[in-house]
Each structure stands twice: as C-alpha cells, then as structure tokens.
N, C-alpha and C. Protein backbone atom coordinates (compact mmCIF):
# COMPACT_ATOMS: atom_id res chain seq x y z
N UNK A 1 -222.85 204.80 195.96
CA UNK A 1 -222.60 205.90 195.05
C UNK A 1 -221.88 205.37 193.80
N UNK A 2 -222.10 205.55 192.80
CA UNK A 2 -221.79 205.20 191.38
C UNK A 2 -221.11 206.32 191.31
N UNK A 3 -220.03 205.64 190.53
CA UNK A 3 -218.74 206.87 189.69
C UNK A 3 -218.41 206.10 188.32
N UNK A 4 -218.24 207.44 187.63
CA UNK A 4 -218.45 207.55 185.88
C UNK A 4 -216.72 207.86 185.95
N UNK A 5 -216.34 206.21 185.17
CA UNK A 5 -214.75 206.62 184.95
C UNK A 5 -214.82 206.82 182.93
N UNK A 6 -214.07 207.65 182.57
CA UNK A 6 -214.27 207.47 180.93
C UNK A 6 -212.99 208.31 180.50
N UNK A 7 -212.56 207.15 179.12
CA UNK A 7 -211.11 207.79 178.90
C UNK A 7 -211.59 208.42 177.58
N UNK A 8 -211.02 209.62 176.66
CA UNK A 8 -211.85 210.25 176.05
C UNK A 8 -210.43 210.38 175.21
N UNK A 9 -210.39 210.43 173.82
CA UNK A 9 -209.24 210.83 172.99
C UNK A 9 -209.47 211.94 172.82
N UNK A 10 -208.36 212.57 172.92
CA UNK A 10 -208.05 214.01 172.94
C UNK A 10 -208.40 214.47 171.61
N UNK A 11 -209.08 215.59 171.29
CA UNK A 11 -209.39 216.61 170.31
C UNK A 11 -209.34 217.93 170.41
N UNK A 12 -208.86 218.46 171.56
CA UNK A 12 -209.01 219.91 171.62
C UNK A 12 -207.74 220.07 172.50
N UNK A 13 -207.41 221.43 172.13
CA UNK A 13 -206.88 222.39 172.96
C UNK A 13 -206.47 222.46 174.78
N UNK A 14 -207.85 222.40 174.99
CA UNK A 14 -208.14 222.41 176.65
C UNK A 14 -207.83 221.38 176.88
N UNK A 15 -208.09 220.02 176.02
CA UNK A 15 -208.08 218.70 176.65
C UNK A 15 -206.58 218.29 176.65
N UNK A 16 -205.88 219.02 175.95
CA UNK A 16 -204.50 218.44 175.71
C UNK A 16 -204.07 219.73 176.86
N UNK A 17 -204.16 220.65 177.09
CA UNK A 17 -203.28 221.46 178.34
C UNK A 17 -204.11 220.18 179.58
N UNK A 18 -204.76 219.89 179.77
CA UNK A 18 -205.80 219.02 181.15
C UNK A 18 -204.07 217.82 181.18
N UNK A 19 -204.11 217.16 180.04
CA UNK A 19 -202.88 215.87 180.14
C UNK A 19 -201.78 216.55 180.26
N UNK A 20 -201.26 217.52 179.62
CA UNK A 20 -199.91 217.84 180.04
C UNK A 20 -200.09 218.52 181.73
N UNK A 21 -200.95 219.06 181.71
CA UNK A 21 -201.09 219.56 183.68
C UNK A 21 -200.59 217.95 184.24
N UNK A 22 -201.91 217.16 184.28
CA UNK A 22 -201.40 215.18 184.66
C UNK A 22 -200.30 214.99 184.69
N UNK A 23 -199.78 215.35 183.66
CA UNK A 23 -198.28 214.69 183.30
C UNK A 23 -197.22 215.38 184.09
N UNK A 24 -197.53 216.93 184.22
CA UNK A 24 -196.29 217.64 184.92
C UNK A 24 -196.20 217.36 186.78
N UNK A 25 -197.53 217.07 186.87
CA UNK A 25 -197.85 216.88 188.46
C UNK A 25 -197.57 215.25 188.80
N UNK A 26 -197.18 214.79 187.81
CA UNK A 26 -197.17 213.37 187.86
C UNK A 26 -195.51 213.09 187.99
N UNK A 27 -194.91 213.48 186.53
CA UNK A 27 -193.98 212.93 186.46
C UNK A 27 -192.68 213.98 186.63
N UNK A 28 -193.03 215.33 186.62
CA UNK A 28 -191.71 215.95 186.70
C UNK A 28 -192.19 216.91 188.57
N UNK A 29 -192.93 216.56 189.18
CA UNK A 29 -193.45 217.34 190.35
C UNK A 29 -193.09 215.66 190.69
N UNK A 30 -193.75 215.03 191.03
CA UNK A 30 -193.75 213.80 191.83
C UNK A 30 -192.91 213.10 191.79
N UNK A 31 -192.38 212.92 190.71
CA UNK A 31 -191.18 211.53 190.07
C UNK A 31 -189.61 212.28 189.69
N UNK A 32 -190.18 214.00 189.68
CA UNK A 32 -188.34 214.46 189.38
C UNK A 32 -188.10 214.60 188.12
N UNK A 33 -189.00 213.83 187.03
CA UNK A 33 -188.41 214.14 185.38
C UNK A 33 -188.11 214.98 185.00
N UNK A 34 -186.79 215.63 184.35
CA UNK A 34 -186.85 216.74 183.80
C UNK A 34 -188.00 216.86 182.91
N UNK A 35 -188.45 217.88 182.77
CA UNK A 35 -189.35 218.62 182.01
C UNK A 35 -189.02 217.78 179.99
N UNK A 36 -187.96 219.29 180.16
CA UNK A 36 -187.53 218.18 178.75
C UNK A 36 -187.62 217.17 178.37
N UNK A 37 -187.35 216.27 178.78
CA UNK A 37 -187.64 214.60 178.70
C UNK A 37 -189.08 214.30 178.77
N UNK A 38 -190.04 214.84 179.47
CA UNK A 38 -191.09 214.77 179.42
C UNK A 38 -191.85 215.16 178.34
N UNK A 39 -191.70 216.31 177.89
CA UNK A 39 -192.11 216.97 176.99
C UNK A 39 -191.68 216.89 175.60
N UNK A 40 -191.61 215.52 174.99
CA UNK A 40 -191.41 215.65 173.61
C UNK A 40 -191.88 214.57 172.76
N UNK A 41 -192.26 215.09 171.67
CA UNK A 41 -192.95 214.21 170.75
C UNK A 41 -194.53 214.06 170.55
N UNK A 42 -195.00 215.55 171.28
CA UNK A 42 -196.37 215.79 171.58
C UNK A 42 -197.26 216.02 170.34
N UNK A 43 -196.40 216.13 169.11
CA UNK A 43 -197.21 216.43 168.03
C UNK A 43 -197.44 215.33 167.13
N UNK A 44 -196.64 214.44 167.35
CA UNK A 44 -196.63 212.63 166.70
C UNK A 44 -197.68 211.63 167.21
N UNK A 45 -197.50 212.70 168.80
CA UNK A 45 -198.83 210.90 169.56
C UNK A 45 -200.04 211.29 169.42
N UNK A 46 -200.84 210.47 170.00
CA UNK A 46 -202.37 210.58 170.35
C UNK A 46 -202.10 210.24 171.31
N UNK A 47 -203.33 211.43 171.79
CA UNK A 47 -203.63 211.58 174.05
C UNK A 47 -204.99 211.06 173.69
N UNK A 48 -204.46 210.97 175.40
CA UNK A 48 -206.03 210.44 176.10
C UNK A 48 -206.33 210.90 177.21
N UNK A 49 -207.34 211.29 177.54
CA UNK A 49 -207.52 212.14 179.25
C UNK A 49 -208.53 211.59 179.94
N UNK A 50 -208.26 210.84 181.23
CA UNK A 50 -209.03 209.93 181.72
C UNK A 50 -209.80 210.79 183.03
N UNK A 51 -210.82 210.57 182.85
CA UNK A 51 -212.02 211.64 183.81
C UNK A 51 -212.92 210.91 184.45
N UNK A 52 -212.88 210.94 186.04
CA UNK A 52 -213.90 210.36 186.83
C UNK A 52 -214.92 211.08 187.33
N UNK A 53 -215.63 210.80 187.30
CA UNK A 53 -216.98 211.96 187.77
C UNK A 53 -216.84 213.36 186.83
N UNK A 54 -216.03 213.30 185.87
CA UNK A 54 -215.82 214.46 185.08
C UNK A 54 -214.85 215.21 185.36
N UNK A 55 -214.62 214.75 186.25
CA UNK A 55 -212.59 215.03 187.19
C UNK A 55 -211.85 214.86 186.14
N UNK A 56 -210.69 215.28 185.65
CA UNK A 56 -209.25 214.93 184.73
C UNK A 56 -208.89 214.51 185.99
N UNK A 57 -208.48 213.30 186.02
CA UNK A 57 -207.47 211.99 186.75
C UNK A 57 -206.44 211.23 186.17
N UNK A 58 -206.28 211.33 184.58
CA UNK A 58 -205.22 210.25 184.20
C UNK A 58 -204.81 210.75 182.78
N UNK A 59 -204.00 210.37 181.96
CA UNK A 59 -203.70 210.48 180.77
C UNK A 59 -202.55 209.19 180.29
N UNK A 60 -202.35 209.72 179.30
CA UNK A 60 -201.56 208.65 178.14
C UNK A 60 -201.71 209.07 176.60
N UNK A 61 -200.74 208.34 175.95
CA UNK A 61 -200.49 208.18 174.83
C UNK A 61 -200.07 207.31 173.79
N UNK A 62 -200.10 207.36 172.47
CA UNK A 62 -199.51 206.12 171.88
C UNK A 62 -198.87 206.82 170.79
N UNK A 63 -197.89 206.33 170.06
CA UNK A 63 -197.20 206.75 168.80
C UNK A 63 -196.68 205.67 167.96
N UNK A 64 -196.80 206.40 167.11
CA UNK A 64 -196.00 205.33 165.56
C UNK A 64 -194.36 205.35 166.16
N UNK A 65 -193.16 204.73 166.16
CA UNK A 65 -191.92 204.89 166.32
C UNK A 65 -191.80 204.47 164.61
N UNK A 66 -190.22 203.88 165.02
CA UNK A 66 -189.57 202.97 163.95
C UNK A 66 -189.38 201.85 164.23
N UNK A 67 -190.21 201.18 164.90
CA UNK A 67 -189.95 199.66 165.90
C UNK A 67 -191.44 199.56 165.47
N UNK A 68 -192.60 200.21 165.86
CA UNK A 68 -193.70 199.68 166.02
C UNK A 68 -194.52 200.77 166.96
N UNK A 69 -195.61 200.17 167.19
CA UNK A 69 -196.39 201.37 167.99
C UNK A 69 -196.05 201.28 169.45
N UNK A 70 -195.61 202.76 169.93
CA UNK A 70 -195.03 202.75 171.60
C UNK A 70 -196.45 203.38 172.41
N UNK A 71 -196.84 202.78 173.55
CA UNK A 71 -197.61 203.40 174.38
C UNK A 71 -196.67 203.86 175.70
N UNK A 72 -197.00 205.11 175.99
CA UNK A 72 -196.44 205.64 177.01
C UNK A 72 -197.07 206.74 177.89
N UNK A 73 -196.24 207.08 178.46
CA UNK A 73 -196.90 208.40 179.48
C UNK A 73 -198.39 208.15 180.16
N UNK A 74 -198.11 207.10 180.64
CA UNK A 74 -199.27 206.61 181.72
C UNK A 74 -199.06 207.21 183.02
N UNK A 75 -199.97 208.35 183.15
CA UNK A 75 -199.90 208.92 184.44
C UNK A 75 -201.40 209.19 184.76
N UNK A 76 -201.76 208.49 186.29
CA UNK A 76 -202.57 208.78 187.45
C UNK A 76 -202.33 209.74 188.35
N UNK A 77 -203.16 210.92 188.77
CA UNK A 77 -202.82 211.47 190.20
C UNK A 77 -202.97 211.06 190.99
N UNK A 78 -202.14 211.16 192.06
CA UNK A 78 -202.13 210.33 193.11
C UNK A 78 -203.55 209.98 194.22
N UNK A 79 -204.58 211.21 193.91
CA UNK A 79 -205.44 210.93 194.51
C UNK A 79 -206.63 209.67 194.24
N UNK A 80 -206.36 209.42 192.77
CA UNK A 80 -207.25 208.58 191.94
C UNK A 80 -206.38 207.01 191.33
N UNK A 81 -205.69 207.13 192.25
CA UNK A 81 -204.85 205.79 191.87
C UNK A 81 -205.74 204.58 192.90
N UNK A 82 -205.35 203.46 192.45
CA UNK A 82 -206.50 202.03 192.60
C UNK A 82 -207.48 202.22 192.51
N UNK A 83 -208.05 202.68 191.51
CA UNK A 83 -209.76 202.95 191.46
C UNK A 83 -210.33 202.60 189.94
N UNK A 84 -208.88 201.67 188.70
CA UNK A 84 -209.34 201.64 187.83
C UNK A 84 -208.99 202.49 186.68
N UNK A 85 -208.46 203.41 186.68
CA UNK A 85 -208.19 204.40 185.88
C UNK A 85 -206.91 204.18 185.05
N UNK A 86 -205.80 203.47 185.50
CA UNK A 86 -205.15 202.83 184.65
C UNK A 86 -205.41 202.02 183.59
N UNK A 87 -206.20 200.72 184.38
CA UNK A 87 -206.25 199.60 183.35
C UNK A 87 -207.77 200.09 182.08
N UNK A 88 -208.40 201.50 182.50
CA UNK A 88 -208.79 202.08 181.62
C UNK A 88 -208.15 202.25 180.55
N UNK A 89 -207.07 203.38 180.54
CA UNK A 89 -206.41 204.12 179.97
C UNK A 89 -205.75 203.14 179.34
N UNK A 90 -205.32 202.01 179.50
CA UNK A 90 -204.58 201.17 178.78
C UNK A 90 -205.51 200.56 177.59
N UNK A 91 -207.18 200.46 178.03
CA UNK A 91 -207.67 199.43 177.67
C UNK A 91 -208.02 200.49 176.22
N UNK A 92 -208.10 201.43 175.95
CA UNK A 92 -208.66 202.77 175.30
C UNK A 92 -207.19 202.86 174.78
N UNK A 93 -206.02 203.04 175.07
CA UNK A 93 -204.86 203.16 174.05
C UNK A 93 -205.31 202.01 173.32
N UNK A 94 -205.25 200.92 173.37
CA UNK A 94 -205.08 199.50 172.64
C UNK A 94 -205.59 199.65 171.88
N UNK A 95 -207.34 199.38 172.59
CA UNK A 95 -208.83 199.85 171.26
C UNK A 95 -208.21 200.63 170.23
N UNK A 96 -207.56 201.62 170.41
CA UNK A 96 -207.52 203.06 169.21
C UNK A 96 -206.36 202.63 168.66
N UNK A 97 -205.40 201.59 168.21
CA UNK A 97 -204.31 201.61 167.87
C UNK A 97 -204.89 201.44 166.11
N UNK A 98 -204.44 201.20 165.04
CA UNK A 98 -205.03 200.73 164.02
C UNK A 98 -204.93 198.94 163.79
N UNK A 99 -205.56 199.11 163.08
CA UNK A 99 -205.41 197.29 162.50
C UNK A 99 -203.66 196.59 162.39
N UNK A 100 -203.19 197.35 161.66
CA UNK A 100 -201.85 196.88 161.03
C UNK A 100 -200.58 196.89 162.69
N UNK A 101 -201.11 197.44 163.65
CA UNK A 101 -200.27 197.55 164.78
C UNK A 101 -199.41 196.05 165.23
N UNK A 102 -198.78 195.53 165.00
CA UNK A 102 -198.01 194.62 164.99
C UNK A 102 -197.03 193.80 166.12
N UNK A 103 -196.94 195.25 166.65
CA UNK A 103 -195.62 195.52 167.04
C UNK A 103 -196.13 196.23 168.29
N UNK A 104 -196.24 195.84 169.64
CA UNK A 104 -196.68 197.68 170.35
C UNK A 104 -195.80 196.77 171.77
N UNK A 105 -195.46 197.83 172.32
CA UNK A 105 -194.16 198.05 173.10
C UNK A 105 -194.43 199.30 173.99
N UNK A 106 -193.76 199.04 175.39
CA UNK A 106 -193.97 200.17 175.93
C UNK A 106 -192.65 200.26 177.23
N UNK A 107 -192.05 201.26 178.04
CA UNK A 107 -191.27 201.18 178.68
C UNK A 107 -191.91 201.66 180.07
N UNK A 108 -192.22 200.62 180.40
CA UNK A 108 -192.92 200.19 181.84
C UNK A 108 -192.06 200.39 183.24
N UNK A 109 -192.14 201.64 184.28
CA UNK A 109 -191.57 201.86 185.24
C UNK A 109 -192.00 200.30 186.12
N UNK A 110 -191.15 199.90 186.96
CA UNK A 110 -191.38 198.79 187.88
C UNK A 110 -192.60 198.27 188.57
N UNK A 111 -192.82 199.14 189.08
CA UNK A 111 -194.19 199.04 189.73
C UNK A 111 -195.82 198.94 189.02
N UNK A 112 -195.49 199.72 187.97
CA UNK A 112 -196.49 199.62 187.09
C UNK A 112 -196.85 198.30 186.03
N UNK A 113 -195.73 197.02 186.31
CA UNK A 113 -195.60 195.97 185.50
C UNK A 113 -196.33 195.43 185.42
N UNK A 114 -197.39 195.32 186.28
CA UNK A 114 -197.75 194.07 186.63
C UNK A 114 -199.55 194.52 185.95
N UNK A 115 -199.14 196.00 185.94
CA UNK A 115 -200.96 196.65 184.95
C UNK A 115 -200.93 196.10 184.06
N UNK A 116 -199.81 196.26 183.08
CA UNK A 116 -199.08 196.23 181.95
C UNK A 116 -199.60 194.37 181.74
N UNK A 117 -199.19 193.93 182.45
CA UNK A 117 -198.93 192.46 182.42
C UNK A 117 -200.49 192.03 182.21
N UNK A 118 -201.70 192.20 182.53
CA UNK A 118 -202.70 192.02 182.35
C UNK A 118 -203.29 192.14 180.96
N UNK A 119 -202.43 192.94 180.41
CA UNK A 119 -202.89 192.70 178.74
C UNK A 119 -202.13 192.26 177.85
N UNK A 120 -201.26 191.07 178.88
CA UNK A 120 -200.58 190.61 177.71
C UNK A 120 -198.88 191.36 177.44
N UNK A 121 -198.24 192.06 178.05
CA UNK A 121 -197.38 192.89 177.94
C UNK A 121 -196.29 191.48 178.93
N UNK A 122 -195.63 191.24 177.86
CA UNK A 122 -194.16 190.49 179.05
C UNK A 122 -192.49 191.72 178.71
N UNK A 123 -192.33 191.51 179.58
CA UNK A 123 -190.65 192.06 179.63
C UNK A 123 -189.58 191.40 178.59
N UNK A 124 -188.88 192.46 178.23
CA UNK A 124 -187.92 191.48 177.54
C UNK A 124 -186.36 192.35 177.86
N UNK A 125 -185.25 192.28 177.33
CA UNK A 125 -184.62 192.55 177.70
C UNK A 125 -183.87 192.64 179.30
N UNK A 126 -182.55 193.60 179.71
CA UNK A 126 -182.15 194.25 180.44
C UNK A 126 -183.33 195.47 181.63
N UNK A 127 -183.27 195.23 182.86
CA UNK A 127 -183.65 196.50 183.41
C UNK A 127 -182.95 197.92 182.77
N UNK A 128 -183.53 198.96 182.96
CA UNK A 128 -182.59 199.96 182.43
C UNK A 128 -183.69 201.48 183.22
N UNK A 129 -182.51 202.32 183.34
CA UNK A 129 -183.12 203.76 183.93
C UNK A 129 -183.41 204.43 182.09
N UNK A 130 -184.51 205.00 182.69
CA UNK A 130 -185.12 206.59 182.06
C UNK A 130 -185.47 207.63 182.77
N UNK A 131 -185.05 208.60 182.58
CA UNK A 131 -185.59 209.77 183.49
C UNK A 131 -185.23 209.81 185.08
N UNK A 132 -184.37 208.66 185.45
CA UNK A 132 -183.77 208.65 186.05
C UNK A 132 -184.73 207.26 187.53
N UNK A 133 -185.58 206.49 186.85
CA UNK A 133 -186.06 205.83 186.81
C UNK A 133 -186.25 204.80 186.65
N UNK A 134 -185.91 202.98 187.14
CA UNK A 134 -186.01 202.20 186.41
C UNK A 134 -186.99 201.48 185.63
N UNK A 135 -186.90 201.03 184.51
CA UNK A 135 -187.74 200.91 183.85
C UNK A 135 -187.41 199.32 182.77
N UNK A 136 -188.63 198.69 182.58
CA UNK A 136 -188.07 197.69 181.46
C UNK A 136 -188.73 197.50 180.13
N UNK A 137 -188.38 197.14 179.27
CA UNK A 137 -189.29 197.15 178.01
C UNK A 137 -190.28 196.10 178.24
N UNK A 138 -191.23 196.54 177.26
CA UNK A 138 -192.53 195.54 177.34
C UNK A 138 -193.11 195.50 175.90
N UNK A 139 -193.21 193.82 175.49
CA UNK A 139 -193.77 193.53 174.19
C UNK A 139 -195.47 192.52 174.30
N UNK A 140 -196.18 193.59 174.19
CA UNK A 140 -197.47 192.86 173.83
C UNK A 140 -197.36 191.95 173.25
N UNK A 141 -197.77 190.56 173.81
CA UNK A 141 -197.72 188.88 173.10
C UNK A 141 -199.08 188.98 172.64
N UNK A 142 -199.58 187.87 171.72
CA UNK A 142 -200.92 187.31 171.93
C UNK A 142 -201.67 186.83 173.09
N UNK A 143 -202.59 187.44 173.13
CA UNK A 143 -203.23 186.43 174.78
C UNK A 143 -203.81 185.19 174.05
C-alpha cells in the first residue's frame, strides 16, 4: 500500500485552524504548554500543514526574528510519528526560506535533536527549559 505524505504552505483559513488544532493536541494537550506560550506570533510566521493520505498529521513554521530566521513549532500527532513526516516538514521549511537566510536557528526539544541534526543543525550553547521543557538551541552549519 502506497501513502501520499505532502507538506503544503499554508494559504487559507481552514488550513491554518487544521495547524493550530496539531499544535494544541500536540503541545499544550500532550506536552502541558500553556496555551499562551503557544500561541504567539501567528501573524509574522509561515505554516505548513503536513498531510498523509490527505490526513492533517503535522505542522510547523518559520519566521524572520532579529537574530535570523527561527524554525519552530514542529509538531507530529502521535499517531503519525516515525513514518517521515517530520524530516518532511523540516525539509519544506528550509526549501521556502528566502535566498538571503543566513542565519536559521531553531530551539530543538531533546529528543527531537537528532531530526534536526540531519540537516545540518548542531547545538550550541547551554541546555535550557521552554514551556517548561528542555530544550537547546540549534544553528544550521553548512553541510
């Protein structure tokens, strides 16, 4: 049986309530985030909503900061986790970043390092909590 994984940049309405649903079942239902913390800066980034068989399974985002471009809010449901849908979603933030991106950085929960690490993403700094979470920074090198 063949399955159709495809990460799709968000343009609509529906598609952006589909990632914030992901995101709330992900990170403030599963992981505890306050809401608040979750929920901000939704009008600065670009989403992405990752769909298997036409399923919503994943999302993410990327934004301009004042450092450089941040990718974040990488969330899988739990039912569709190891099947690919991450190192999608990563591979589709990157693609879409612009030319001049320089700089891209992301704050990588523990477990998730090692996705991260496949494109080039090393750690730098201190461990440190977010959301009550540990987490470490991550600076895209050259591969």
């Amino acid at each position: 049986m063949t399955t159709t994984l495809e990460v799709r940049k968000v343009t609509h309405a529906d598609e952006l309530a589909k990632v914030f649903a992901i995101r709330k079942i992900v990170f403030v239902e599963e992981q505890s985030c306050p809401p608040e913390l979750e929920f901000e800066n939704e009008e600065v980034s670009t989403h992405f909503l990752a769909l298997l068989d036409n399923v919503p399974c994943g999302a993410c985002r990327w934004r301009k900061t004042e450092y450089g471009y941040k990718l974040e809010r990488f969330a899988v449901l739990k039912e569709y986790r190891g099947r690919g849908v991450g190192m999608a979603m990563v591979a589709a933030a990157l693609d879409d970043l612009p030319p001049d991106a320089d700089y891209i950085y992301l704050h990588a929960q523990l477990d998730a390092m090692s996705l991260y690490g496949k494109f080039g993403f090393k750690p730098v700094g201190e461990q440190f909590e977010e959301a009550g979470i540990q987490h470490y920074k991550m600076v895209k090198s050259a591969l």
